[in-house]
Protein backbone atom coordinates (compact mmCIF):
# COMPACT_ATOMS: atom_id res chain seq x y z
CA UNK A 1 208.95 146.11 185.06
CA UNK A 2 206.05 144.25 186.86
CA UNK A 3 203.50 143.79 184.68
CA UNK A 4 200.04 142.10 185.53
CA UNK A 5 198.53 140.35 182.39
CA UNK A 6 194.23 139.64 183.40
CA UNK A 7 192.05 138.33 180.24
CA UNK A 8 188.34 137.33 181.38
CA UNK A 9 188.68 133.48 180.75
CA UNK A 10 191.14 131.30 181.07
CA UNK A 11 189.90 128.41 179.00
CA UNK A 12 192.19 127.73 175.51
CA UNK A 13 191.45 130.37 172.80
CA UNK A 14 193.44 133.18 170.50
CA UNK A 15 193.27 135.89 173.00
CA UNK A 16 194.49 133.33 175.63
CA UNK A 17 197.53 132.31 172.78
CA UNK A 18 198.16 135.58 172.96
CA UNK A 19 198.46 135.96 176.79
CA UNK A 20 200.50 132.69 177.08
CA UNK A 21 202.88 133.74 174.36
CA UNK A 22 203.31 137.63 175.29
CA UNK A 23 203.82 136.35 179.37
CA UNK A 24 206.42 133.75 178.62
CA UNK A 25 208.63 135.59 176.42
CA UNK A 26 208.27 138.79 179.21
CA UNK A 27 209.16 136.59 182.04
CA UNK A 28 212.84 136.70 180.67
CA UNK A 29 213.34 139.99 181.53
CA UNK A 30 210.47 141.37 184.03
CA UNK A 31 208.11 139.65 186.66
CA UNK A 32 204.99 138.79 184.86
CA UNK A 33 201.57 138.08 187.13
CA UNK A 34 198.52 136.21 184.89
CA UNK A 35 195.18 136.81 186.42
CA UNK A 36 191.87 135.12 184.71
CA UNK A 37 188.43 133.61 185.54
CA UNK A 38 188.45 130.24 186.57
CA UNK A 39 190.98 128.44 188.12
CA UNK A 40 190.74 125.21 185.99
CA UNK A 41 191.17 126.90 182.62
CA UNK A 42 193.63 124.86 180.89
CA UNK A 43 195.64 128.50 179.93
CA UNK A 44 197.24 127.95 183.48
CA UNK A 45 199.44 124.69 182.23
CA UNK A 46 200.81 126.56 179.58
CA UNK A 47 202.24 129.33 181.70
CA UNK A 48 205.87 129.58 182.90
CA UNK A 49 206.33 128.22 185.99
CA UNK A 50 208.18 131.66 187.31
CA UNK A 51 204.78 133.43 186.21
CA UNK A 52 202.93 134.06 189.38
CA UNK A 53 198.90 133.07 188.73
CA UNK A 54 196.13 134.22 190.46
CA UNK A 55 192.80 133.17 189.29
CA UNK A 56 189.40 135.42 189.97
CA UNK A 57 186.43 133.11 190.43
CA UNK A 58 184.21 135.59 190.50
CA UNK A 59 185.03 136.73 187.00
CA UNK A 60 183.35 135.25 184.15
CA UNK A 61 182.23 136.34 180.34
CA UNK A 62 178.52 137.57 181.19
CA UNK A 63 176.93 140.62 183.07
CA UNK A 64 176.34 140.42 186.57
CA UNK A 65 176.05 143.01 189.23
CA UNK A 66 176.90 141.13 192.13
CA UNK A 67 180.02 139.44 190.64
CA UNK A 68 181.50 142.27 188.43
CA UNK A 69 180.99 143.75 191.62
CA UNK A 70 183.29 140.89 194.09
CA UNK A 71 185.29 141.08 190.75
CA UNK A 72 186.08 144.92 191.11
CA UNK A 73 186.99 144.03 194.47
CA UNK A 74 189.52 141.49 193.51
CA UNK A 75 191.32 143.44 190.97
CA UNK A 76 191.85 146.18 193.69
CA UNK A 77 193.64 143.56 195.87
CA UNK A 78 195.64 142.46 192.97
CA UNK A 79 196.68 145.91 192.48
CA UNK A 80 197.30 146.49 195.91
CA UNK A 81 199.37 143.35 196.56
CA UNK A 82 201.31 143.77 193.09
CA UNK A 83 201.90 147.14 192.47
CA UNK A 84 201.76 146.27 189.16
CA UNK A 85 203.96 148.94 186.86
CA UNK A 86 201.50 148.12 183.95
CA UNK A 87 198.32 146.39 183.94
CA UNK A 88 197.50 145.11 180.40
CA UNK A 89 193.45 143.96 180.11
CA UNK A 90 192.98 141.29 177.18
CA UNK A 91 188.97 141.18 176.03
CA UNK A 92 186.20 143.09 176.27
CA UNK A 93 184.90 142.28 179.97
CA UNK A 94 187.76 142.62 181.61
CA UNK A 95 188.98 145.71 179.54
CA UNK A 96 185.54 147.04 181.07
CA UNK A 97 185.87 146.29 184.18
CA UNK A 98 190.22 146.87 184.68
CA UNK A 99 189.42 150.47 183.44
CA UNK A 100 186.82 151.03 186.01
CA UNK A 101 189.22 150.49 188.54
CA UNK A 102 193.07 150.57 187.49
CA UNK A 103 194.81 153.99 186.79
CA UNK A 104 195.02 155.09 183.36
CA UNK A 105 198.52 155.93 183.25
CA UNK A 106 199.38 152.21 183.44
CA UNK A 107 196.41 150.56 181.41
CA UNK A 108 196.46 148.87 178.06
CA UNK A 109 193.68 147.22 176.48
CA UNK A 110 194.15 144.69 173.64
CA UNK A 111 190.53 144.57 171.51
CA UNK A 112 190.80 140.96 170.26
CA UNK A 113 188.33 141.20 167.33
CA UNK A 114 186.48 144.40 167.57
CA UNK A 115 183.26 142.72 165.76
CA UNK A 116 182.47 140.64 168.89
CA UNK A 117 181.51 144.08 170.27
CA UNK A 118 180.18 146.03 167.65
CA UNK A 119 178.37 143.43 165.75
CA UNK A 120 177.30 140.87 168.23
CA UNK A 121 177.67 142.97 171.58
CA UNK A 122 176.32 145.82 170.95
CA UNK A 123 175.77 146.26 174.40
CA UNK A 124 179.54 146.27 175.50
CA UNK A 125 179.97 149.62 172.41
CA UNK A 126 178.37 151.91 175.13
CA UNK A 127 180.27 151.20 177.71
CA UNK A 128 183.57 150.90 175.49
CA UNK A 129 183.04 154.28 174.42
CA UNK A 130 182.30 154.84 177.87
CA UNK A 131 185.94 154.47 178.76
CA UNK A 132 187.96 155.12 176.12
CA UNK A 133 189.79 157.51 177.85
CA UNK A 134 190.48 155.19 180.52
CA UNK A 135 193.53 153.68 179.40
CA UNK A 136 197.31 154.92 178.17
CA UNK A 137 196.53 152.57 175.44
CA UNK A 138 194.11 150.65 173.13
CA UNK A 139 195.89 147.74 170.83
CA UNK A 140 193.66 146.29 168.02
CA UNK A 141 195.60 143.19 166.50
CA UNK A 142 193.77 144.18 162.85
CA UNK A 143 193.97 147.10 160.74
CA UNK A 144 190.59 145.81 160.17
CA UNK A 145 189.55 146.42 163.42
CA UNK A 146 191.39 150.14 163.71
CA UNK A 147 189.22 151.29 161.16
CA UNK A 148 185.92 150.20 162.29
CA UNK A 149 186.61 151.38 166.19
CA UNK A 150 187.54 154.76 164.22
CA UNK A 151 183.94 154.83 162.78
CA UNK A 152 182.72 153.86 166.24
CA UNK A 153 184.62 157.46 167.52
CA UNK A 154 187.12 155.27 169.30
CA UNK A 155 190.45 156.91 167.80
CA UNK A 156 191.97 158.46 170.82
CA UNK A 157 195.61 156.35 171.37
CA UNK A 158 194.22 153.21 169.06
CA UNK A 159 197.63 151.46 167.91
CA UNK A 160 197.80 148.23 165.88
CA UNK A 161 200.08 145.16 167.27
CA UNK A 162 199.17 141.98 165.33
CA UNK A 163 199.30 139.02 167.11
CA UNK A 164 202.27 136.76 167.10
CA UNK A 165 203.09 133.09 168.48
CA UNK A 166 206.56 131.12 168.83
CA UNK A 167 206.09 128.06 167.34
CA UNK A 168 207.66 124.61 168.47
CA UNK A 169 208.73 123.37 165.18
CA UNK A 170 209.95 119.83 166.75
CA UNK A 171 208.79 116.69 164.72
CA UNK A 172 206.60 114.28 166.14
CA UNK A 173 205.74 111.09 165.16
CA UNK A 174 201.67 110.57 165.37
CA UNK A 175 200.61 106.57 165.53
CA UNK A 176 197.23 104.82 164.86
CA UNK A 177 195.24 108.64 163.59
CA UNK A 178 191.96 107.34 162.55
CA UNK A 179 192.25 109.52 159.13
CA UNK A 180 195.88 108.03 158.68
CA UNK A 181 194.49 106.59 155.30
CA UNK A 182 193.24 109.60 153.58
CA UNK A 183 195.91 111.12 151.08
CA UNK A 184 195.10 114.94 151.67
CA UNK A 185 194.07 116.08 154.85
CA UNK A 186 192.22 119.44 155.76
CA UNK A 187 192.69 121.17 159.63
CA UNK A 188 190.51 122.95 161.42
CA UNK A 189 191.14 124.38 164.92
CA UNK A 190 187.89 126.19 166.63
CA UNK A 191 186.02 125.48 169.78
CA UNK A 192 182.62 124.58 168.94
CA UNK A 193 180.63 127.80 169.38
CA UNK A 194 177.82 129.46 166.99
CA UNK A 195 179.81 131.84 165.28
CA UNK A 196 182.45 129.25 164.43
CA UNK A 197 180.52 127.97 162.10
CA UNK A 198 180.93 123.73 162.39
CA UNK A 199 177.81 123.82 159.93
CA UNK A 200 180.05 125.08 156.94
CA UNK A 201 182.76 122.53 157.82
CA UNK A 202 180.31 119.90 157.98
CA UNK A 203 179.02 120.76 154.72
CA UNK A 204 182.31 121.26 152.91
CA UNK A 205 183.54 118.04 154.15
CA UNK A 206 180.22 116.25 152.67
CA UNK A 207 180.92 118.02 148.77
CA UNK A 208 185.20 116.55 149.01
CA UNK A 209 183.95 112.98 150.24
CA UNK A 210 187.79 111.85 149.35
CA UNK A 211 189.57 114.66 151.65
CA UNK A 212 190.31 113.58 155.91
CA UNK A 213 188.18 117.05 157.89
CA UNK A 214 190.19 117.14 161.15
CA UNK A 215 188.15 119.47 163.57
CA UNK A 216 190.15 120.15 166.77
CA UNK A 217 188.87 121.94 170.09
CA UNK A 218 185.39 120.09 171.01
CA UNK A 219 185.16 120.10 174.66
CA UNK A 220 182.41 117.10 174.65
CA UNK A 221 183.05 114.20 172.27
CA UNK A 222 180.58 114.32 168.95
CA UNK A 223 179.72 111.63 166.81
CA UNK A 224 180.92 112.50 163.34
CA UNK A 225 178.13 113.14 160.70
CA UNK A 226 180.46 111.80 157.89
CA UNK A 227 183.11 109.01 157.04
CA UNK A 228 185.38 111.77 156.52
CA UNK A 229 185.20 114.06 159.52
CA UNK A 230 187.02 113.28 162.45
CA UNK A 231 186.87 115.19 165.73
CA UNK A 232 189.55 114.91 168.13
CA UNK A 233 188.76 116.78 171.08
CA UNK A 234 190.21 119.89 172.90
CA UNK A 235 194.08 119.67 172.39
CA UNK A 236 196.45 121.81 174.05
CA UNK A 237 198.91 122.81 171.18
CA UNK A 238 197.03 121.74 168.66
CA UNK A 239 198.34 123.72 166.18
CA UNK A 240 200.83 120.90 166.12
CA UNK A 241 198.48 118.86 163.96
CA UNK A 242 199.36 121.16 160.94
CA UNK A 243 202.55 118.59 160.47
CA UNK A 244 200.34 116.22 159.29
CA UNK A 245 197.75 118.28 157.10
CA UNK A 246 198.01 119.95 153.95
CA UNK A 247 195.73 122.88 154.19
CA UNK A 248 193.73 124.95 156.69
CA UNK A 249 190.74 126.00 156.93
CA UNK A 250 188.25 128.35 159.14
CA UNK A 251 184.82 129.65 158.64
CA UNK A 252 183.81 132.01 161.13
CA UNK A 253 181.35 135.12 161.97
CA UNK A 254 183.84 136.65 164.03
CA UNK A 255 187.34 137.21 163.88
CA UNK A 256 190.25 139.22 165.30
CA UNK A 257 193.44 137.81 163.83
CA UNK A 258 193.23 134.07 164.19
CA UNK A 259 196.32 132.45 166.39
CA UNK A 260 195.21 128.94 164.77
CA UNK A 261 195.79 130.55 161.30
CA UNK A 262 199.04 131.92 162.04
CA UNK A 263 199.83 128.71 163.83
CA UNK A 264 199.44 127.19 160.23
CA UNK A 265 201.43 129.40 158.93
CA UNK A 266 203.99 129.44 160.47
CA UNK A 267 203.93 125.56 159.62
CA UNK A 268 203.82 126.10 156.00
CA UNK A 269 199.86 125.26 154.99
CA UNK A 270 198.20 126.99 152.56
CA UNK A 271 195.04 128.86 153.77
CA UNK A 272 191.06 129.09 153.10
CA UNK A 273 189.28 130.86 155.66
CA UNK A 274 186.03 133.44 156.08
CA UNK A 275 186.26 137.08 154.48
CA UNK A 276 185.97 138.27 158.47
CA UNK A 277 188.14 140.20 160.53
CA UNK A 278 191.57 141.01 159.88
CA UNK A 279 192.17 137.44 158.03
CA UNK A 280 192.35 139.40 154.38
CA UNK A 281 195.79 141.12 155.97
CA UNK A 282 197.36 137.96 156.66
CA UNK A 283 196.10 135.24 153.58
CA UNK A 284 196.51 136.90 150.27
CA UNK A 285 193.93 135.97 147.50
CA UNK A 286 195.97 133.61 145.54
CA UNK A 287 199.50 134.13 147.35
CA UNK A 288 198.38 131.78 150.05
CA UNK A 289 195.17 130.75 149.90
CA UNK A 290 191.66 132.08 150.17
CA UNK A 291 189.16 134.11 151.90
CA UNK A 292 186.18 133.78 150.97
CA UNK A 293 182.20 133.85 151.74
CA UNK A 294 180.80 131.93 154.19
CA UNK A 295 179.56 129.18 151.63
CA UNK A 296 180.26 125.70 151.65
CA UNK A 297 180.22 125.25 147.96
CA UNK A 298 182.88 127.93 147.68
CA UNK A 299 185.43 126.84 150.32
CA UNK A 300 185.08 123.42 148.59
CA UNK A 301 186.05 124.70 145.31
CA UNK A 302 188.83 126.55 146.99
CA UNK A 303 189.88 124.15 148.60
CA UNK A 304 189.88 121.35 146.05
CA UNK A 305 191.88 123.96 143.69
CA UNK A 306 194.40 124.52 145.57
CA UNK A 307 195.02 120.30 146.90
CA UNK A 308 194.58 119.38 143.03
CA UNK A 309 197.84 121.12 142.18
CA UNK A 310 200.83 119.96 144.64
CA UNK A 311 202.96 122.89 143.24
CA UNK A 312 200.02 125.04 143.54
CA UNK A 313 199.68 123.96 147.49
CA UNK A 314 203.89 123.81 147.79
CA UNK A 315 203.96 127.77 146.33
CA UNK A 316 201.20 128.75 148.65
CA UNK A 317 202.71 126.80 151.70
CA UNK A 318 205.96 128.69 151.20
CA UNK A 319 204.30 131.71 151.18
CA UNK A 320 202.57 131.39 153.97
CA UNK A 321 205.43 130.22 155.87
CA UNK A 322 207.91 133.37 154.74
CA UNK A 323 204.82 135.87 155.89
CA UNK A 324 204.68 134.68 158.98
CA UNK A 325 208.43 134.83 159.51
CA UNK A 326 208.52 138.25 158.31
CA UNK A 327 205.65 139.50 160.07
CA UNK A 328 204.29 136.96 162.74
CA UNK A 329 206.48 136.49 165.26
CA UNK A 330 206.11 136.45 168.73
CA UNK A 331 209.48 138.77 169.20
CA UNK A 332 208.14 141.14 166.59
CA UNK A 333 204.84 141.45 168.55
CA UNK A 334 206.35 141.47 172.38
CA UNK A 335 208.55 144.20 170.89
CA UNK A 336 205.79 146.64 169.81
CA UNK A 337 203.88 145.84 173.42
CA UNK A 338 206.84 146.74 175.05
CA UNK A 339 207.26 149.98 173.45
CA UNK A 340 203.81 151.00 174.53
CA UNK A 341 204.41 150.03 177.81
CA UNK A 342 207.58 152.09 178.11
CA UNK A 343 205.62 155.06 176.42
């Protein structure tokens, strides 16, 4: 099959994980095309060389006549100089503006965190339900997010793929780390953005003074607040830093299904993250970690729990590590995309 992957941005982020992982493992066996905004989008490095790239400057996250406009445009030369078999749209502005203009019979849409639109985006639920008929196929990577789309009156072909990532499990060997001499070490991969909620981290990290708080994925370099709170800047593969941490944690407004907490894992780390999203269907209450409200004082005590017992953190890391495996994967998830396709 051809098949022409587009997501709106092409900057680092889950839905992008997703995109990178789904087109490389594709490529094996059909010619994949990735098209995004912006051609300096650090997505593009990550890509298999045999993956043909086209980048759309014209198409970017916000409203705009004139360039969704140019943007419609571009899509129909894509289409035209592709012939694309399917066309598979990956966020909420492109999934808008693909099903304007692509047929339906070869359209899927992946909703990466449904919540984005009908909590924050309210604007984007007209037009979604709009459209809904616009596509062979809509993919929500949450049970979560299935049921609230089927509140919304979005239930017409609404199938459930959770996301899933191939890990490189390789060792490397990390030198000079400037939280090298803290004992336990807590990870946390966001970009810095309102909803991802570098407040709560901040203020966990001041109540467990004697724990390293490793923030990854701050474009612009910030002075840390605290002793122990180191950011490192945006990393690509950062989920490789899990090797050297012993939990992981998230607080966030928004969610789909978090790459960066399958990412940990699928590394073994024990979990506390925010009640959002579809996080409850991947860390258990007490199996492997937390979820919890978006408090500091309560993802310190969970926190603290779970690093004051190391056969508490060792049970919970296993877990973690033999969910993923069973559920995770990127072969289990290219699979089920695969079958819709064929459908």
């Amino acid at each position: 099959m051809k098949i022409l992957q587009i997501i709106t941005l092409s900057e680092l982020g889950g839905a992008q994980a997703v995109v990178i992982n789904l087109a490389n493992v594709l490529c094996r066996n059909h010619e994949i095309i990735v098209a995004a905004g912006d051609k300096n989008g650090k997505m593009w490095d990550l890509l298999n060389p045999e993956i043909k790239q086209e980048p759309i400057k014209t198409l970017r996250r916000e409203l705009s006549f004139i360039y969704d406009l140019m943007t419609l445009f571009s899509l129909l030369k894509l289409y035209f100089k592709y012939k694309p078999d399917i066309i598979h749209l990956h966020s909420s502005k492109i999934g808008i503006l693909g099903r304007i203009i692509f047929p339906k019979s070869k359209t899927v849409y992946t909703v990466h965190g449904f919540d984005s639109i009908r909590i924050a985006y309210r604007k984007y639920l007209y037009l979604e339900k709009l459209l809904k008929y616009k596509c062979k196929a809509i993919v929500t990577v949450s049970e979560y997010d299935r049921r609230n789309m089927y509140k919304e009156g979005l239930k017409l072909n609404v199938h459930l793929i959770r996301n899933g990532i191939e890990v490189n499990m390789s060792k490397l060997i990390f030198e000079n780390l400037p939280f090298s001499s803290f004992k336990k070490k807590v990870l946390c991969i966001a970009r810095v953005a309102k909803p991802k909620r570098l407040d709560i981290f901040i203020e966990t990290a001041k109540l467990l003074p004697q724990y390293a708080f490793i923030w990854i994925g701050n474009t612009n370099e910030i002075e840390s607040p605290l002793p122990n709170i180191f950011f490192m800047g945006n990393i690509p593969y950062a989920g490789i830093y899990n090797q050297l941490v012993d939990i992981f944690m998230l607080s966030s407004d928004f969610e789909g299904l978090p790459i960066v907490i399958l990412e940990a894992m699928a590394y073994g780390k024990p979990i506390v993250a925010s009640k959002v999203g579809g996080i409850n269907e991947i860390v258990i209450d007490g199996k492997n970690g937390y979820v919890v409200n978006n408090i500091p004082d309560i993802f310190a005590d969970k926190i603290k729990y779970i690093l004051d017992d190391s056969d508490r953190c060792h049970d919970f890391g296993t877990y973690s590590r033999k969910f993923f495996n069973e559920n995770l994967t990127v072969n289990k998830m290219v699979n089920k995309y695969v079958d819709i396709y064929m459908s």
